[in-house]
PDB file of N, CA and C in Angstrom:
ATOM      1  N   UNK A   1       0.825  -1.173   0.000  1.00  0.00           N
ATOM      2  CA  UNK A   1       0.000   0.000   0.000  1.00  0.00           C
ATOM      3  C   UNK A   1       0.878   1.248   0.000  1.00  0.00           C
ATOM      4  N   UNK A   2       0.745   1.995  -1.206  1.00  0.00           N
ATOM      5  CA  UNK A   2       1.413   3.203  -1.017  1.00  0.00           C
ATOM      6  C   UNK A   2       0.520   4.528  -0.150  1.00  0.00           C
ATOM      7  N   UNK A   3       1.472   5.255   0.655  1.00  0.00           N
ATOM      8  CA  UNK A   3       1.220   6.366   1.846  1.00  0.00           C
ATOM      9  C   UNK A   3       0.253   7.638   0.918  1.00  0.00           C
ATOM     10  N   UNK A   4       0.874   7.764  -0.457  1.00  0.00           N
ATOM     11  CA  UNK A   4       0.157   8.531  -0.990  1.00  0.00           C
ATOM     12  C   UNK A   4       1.103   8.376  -2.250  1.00  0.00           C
ATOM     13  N   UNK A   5       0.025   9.047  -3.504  1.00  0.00           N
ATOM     14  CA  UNK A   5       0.467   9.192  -5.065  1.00  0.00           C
ATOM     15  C   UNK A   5       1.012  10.442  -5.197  1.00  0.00           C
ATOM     16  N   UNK A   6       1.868  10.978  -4.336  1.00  0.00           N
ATOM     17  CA  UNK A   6       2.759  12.515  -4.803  1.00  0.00           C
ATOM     18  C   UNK A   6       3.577  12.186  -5.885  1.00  0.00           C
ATOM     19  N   UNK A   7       4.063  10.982  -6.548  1.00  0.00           N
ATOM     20  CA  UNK A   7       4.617  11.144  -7.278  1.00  0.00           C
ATOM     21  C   UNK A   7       4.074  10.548  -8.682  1.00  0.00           C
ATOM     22  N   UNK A   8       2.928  10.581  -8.753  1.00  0.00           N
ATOM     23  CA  UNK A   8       1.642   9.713  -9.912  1.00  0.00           C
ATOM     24  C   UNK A   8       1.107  11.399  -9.967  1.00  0.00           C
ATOM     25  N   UNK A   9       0.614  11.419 -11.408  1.00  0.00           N
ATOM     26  CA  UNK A   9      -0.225  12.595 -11.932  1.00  0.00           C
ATOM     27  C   UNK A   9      -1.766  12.511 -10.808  1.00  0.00           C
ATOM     28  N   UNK A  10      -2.227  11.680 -11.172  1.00  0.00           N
ATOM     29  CA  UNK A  10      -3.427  11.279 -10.370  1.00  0.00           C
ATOM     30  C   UNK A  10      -3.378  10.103  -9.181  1.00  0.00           C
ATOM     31  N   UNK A  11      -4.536   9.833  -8.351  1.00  0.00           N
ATOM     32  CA  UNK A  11      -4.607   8.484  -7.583  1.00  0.00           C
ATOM     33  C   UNK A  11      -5.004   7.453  -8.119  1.00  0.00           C
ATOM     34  N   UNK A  12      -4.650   6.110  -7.483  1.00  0.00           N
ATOM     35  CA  UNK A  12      -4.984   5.079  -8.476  1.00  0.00           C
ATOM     36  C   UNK A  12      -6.586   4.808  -8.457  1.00  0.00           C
ATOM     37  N   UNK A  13      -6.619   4.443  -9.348  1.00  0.00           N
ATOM     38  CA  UNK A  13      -8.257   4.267  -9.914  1.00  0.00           C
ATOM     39  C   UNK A  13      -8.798   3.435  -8.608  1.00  0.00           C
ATOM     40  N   UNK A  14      -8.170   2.391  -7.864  1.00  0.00           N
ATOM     41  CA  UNK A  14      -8.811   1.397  -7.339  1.00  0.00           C
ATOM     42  C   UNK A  14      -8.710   1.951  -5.870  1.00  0.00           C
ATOM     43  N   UNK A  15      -8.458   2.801  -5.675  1.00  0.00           N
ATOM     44  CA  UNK A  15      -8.580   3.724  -4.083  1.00  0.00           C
ATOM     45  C   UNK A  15      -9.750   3.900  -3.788  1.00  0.00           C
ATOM     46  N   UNK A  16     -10.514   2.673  -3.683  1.00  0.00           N
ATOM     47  CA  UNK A  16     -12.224   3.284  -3.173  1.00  0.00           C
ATOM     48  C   UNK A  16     -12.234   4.195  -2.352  1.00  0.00           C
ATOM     49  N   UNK A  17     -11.490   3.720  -1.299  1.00  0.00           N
ATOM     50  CA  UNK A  17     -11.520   5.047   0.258  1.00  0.00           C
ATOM     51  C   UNK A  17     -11.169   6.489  -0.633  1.00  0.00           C
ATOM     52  N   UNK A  18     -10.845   6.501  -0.867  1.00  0.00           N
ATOM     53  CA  UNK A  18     -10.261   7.808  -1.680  1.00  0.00           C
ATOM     54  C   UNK A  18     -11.579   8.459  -2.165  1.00  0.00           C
ATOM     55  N   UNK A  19     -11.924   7.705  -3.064  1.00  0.00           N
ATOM     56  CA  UNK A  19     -12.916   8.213  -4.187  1.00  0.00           C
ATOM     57  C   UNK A  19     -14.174   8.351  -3.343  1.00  0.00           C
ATOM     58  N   UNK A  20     -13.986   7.648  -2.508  1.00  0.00           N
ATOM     59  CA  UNK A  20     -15.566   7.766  -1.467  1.00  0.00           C
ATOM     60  C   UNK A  20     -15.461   8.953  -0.784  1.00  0.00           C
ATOM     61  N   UNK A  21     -13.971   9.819  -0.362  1.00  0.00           N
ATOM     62  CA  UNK A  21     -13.686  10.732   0.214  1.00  0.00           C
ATOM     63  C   UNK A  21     -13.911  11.883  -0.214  1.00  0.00           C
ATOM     64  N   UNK A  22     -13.257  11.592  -1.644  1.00  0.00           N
ATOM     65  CA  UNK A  22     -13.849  12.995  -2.288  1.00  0.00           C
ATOM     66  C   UNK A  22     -15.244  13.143  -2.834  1.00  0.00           C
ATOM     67  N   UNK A  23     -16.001  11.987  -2.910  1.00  0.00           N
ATOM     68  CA  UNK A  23     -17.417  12.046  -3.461  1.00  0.00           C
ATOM     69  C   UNK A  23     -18.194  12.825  -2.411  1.00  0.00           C
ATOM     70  N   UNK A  24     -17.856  12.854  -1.114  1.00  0.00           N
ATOM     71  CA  UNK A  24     -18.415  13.399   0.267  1.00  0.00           C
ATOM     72  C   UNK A  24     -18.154  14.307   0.083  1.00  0.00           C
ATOM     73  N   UNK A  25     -16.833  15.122  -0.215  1.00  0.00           N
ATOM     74  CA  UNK A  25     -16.595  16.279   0.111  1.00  0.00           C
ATOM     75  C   UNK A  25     -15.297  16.583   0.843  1.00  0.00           C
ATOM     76  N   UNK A  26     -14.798  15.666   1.224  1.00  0.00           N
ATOM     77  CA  UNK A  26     -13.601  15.875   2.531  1.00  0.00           C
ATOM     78  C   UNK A  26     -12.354  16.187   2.186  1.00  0.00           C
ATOM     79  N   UNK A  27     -12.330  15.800   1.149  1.00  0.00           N
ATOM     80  CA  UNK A  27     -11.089  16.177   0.494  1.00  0.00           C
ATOM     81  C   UNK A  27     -11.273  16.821  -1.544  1.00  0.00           C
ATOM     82  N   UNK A  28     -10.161  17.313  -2.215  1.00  0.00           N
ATOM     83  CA  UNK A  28     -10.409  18.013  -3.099  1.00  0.00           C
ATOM     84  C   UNK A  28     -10.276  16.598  -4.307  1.00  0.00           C
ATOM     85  N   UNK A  29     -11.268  16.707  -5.556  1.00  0.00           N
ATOM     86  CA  UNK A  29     -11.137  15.547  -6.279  1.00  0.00           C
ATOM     87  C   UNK A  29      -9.742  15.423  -7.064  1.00  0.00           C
ATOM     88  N   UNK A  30      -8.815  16.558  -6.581  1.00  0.00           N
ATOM     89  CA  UNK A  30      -7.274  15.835  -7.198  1.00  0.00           C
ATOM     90  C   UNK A  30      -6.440  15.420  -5.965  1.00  0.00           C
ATOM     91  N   UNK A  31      -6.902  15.295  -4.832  1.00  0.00           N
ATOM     92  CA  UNK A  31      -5.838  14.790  -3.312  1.00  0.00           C
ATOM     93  C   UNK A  31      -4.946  13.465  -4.000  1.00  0.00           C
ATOM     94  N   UNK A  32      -4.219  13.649  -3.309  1.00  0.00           N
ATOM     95  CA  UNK A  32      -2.698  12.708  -3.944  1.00  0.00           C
ATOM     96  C   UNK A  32      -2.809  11.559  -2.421  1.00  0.00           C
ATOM     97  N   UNK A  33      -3.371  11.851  -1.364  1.00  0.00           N
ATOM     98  CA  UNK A  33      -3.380  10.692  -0.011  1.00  0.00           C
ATOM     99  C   UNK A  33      -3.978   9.343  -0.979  1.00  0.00           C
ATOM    100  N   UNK A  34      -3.598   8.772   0.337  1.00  0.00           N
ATOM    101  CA  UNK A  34      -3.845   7.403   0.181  1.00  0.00           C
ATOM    102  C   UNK A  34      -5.452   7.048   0.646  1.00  0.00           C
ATOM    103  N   UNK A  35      -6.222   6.792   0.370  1.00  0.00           N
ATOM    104  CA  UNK A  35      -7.575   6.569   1.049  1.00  0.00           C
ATOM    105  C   UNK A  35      -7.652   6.451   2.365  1.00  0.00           C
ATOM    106  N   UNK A  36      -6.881   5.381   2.871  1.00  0.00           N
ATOM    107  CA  UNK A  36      -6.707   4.879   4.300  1.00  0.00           C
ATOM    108  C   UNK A  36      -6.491   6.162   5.355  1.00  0.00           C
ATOM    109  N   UNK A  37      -5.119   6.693   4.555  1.00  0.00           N
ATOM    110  CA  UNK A  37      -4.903   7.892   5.368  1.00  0.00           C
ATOM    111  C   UNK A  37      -6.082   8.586   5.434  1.00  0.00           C
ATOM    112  N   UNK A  38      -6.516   9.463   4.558  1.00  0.00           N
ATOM    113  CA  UNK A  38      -7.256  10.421   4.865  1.00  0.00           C
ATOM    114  C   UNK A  38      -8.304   9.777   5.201  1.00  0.00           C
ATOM    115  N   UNK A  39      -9.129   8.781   5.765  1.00  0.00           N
ATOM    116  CA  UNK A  39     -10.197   8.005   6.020  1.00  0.00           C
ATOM    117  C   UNK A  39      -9.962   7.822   7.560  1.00  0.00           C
ATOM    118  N   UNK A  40      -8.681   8.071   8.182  1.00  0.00           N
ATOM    119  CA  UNK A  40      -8.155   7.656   9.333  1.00  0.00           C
ATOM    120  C   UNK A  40      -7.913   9.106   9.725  1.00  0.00           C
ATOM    121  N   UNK A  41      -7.711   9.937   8.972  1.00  0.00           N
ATOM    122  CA  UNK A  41      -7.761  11.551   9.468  1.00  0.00           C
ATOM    123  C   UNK A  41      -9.199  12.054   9.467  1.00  0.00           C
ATOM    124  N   UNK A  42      -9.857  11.766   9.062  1.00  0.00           N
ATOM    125  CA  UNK A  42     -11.504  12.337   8.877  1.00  0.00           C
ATOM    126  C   UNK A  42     -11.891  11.293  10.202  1.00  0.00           C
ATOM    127  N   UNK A  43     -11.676  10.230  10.446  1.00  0.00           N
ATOM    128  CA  UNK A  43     -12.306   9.206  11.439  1.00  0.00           C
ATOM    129  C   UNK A  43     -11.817  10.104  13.189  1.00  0.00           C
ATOM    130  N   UNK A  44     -10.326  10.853  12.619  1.00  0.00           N
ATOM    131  CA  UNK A  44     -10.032  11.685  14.213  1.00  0.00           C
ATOM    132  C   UNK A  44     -10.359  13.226  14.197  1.00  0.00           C
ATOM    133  N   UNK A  45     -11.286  13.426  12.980  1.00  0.00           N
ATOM    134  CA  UNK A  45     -11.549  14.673  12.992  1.00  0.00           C
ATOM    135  C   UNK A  45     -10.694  15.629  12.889  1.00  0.00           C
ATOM    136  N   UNK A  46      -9.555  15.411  11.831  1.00  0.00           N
ATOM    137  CA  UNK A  46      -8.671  16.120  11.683  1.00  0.00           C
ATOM    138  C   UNK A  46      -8.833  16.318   9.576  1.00  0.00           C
ATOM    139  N   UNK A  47      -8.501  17.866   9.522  1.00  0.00           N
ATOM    140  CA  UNK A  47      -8.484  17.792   8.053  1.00  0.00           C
ATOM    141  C   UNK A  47      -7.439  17.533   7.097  1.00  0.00           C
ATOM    142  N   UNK A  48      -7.577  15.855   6.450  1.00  0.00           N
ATOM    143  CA  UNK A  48      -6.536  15.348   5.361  1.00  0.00           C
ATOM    144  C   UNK A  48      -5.077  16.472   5.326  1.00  0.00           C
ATOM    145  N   UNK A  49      -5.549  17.470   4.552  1.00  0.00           N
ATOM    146  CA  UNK A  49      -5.220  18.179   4.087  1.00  0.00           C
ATOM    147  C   UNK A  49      -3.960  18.970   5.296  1.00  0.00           C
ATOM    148  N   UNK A  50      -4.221  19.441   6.485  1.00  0.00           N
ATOM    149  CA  UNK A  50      -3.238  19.540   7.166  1.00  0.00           C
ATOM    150  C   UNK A  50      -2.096  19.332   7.902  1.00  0.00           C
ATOM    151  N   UNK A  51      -2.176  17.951   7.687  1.00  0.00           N
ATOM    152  CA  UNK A  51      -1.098  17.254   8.300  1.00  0.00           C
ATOM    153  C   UNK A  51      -0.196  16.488   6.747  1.00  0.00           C
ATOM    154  N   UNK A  52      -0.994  17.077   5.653  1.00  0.00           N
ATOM    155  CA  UNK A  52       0.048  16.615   4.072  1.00  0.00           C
ATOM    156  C   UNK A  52       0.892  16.961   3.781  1.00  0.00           C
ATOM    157  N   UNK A  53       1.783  16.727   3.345  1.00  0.00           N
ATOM    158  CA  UNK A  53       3.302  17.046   3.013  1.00  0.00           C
ATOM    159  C   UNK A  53       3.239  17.079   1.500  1.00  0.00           C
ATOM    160  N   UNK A  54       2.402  16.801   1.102  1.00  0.00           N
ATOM    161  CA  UNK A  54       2.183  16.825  -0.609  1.00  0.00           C
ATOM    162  C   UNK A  54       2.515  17.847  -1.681  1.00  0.00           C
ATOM    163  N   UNK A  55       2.509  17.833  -2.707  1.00  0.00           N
ATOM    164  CA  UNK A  55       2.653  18.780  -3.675  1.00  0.00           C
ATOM    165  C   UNK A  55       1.252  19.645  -4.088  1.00  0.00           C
ATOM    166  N   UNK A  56       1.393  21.067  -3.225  1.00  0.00           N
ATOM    167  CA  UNK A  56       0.261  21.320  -3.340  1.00  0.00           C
ATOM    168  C   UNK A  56      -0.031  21.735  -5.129  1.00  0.00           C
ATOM    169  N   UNK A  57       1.150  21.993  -5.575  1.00  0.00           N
ATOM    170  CA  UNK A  57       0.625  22.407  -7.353  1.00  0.00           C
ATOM    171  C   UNK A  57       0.066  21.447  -8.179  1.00  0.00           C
ATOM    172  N   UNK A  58       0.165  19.963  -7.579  1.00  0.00           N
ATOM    173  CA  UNK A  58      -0.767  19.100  -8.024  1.00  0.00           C
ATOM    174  C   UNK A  58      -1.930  18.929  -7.150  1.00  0.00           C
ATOM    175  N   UNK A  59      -2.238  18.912  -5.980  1.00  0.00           N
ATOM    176  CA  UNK A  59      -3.428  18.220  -5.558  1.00  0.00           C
ATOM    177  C   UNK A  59      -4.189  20.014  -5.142  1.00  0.00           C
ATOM    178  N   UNK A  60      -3.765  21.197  -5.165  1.00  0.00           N
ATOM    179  CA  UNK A  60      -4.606  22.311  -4.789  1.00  0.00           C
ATOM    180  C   UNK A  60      -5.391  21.853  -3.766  1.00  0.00           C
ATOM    181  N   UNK A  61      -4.567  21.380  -2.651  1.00  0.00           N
ATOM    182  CA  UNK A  61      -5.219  21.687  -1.633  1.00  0.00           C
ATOM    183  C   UNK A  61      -4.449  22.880  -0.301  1.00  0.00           C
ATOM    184  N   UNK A  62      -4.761  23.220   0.772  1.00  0.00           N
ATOM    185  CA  UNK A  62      -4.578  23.268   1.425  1.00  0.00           C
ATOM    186  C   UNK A  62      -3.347  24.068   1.654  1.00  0.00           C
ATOM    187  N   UNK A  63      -2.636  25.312   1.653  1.00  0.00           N
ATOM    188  CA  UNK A  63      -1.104  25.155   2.205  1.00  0.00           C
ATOM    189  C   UNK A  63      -0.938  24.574   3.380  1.00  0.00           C
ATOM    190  N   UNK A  64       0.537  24.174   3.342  1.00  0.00           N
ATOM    191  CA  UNK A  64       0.980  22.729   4.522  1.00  0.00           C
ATOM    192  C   UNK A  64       1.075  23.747   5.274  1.00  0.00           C
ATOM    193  N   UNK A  65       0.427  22.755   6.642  1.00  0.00           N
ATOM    194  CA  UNK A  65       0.826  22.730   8.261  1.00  0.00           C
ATOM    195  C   UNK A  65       2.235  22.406   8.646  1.00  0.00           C
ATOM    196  N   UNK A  66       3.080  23.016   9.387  1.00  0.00           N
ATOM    197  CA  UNK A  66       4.311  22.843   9.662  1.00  0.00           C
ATOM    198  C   UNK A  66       4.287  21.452  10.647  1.00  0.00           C
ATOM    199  N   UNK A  67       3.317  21.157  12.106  1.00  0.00           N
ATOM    200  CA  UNK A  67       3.032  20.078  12.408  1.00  0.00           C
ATOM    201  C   UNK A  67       1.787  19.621  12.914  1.00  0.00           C
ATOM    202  N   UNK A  68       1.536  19.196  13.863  1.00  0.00           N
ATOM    203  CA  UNK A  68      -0.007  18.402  14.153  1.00  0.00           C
ATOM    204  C   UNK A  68      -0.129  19.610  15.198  1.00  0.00           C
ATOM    205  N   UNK A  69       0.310  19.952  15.746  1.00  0.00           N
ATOM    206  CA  UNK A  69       0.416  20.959  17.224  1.00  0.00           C
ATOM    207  C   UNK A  69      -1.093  21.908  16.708  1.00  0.00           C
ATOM    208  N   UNK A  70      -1.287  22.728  15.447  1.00  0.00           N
ATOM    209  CA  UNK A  70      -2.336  22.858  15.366  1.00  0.00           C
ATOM    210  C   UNK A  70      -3.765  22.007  15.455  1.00  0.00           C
ATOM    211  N   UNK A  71      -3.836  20.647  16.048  1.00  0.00           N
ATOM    212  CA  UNK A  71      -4.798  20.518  16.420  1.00  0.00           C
ATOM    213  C   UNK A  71      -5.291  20.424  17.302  1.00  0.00           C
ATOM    214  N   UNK A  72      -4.478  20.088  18.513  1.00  0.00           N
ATOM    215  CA  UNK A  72      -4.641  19.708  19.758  1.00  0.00           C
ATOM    216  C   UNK A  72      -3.654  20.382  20.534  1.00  0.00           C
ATOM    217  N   UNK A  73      -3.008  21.437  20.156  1.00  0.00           N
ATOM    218  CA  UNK A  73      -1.565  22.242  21.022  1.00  0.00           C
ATOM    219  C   UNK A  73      -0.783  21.245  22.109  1.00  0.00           C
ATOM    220  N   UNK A  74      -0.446  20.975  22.157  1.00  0.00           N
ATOM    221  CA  UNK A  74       0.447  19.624  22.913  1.00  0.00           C
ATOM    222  C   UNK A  74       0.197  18.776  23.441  1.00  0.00           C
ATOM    223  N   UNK A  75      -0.589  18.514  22.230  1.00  0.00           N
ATOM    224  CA  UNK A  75      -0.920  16.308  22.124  1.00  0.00           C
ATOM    225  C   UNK A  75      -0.585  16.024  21.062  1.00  0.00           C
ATOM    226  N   UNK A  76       0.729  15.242  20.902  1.00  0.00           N
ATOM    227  CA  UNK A  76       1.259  13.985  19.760  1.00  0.00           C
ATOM    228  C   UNK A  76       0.094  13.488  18.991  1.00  0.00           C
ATOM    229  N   UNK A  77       0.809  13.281  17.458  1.00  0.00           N
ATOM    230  CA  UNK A  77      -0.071  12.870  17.055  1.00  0.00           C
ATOM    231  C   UNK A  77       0.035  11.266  17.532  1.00  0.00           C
ATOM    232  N   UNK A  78      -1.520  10.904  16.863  1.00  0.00           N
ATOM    233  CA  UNK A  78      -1.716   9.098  17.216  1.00  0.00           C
ATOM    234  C   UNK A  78      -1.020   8.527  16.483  1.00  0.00           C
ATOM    235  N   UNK A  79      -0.201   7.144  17.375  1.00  0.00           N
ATOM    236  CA  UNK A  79       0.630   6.147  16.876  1.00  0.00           C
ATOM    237  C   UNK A  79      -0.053   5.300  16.247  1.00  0.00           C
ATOM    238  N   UNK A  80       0.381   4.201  16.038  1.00  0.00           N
ATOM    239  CA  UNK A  80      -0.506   2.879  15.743  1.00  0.00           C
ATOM    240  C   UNK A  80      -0.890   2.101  16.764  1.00  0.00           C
ATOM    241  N   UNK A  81       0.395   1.987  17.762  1.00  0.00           N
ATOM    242  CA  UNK A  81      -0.014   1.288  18.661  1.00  0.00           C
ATOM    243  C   UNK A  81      -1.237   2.541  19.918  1.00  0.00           C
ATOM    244  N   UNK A  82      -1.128   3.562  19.426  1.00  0.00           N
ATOM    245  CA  UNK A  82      -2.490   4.413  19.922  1.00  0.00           C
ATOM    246  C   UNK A  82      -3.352   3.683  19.890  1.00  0.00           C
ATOM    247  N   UNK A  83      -3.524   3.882  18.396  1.00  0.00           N
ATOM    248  CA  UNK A  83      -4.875   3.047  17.674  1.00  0.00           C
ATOM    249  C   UNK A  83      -5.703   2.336  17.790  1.00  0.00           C
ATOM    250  N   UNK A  84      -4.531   0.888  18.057  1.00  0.00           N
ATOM    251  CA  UNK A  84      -4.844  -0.230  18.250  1.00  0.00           C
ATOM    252  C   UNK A  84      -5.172  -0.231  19.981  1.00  0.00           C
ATOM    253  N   UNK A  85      -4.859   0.162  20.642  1.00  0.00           N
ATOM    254  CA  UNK A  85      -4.979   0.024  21.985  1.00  0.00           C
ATOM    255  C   UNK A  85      -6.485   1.271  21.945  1.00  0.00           C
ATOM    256  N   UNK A  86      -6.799   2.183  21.178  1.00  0.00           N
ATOM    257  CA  UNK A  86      -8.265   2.518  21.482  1.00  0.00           C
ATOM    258  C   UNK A  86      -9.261   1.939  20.675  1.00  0.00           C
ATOM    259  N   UNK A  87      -8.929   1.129  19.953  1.00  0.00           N
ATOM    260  CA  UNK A  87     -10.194  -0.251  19.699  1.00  0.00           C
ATOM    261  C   UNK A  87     -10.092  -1.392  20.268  1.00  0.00           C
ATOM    262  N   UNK A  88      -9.616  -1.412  21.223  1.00  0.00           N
ATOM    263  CA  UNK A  88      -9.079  -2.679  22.007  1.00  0.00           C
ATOM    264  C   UNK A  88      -8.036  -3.937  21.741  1.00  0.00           C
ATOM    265  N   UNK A  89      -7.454  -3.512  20.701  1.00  0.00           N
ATOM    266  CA  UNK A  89      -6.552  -4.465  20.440  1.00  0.00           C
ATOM    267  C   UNK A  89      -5.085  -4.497  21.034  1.00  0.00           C
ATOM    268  N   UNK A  90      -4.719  -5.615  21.220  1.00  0.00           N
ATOM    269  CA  UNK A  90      -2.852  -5.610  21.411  1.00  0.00           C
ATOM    270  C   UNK A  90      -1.761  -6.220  20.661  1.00  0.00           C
TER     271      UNK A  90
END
């Protein structure tokens, strides 16, 4: 699974999460993320778009956030093992 298509003109066709993302609205219909990602940023109520490191002259979204600190002012962002330990897993 690639993190995101920054370096593909477009996303791949078969990114349902993706395409379901932008069909909603949540993101712009050229975003370069990976579905997952931004499906996992919309799920913490955070916008795709600010925590991207992407090329904004392809995907026109957003100018970049320097780090997460704009969302929560000094709370880290979530790990995996966050994650997994707030759906109950180990």
């Amino acid at each position: 699974m690639k993190p995101h298509y920054f370096d593909q003109a477009e996303a791949d066709a078969d990114d349902i999460q993706l395409q379901m993302a932008k069909s909603q609205g949540y993101v712009r219909k050229t975003c370069l993320l990976n579905g997952i990602v931004v499906m996992e940023e919309i799920r913490l109520s955070h916008n795709p778009c600010d925590g991207c490191a992407g090329p904004r002259d392809k995907c026109h979204g957003k100018p970049v956030q320097s780090n997460y600190e704009h969302f929560q002012p000094g709370v880290r962002p979530m790990t995996k093992e966050d994650h997994w330990e707030t759906i109950g897993r180990k």
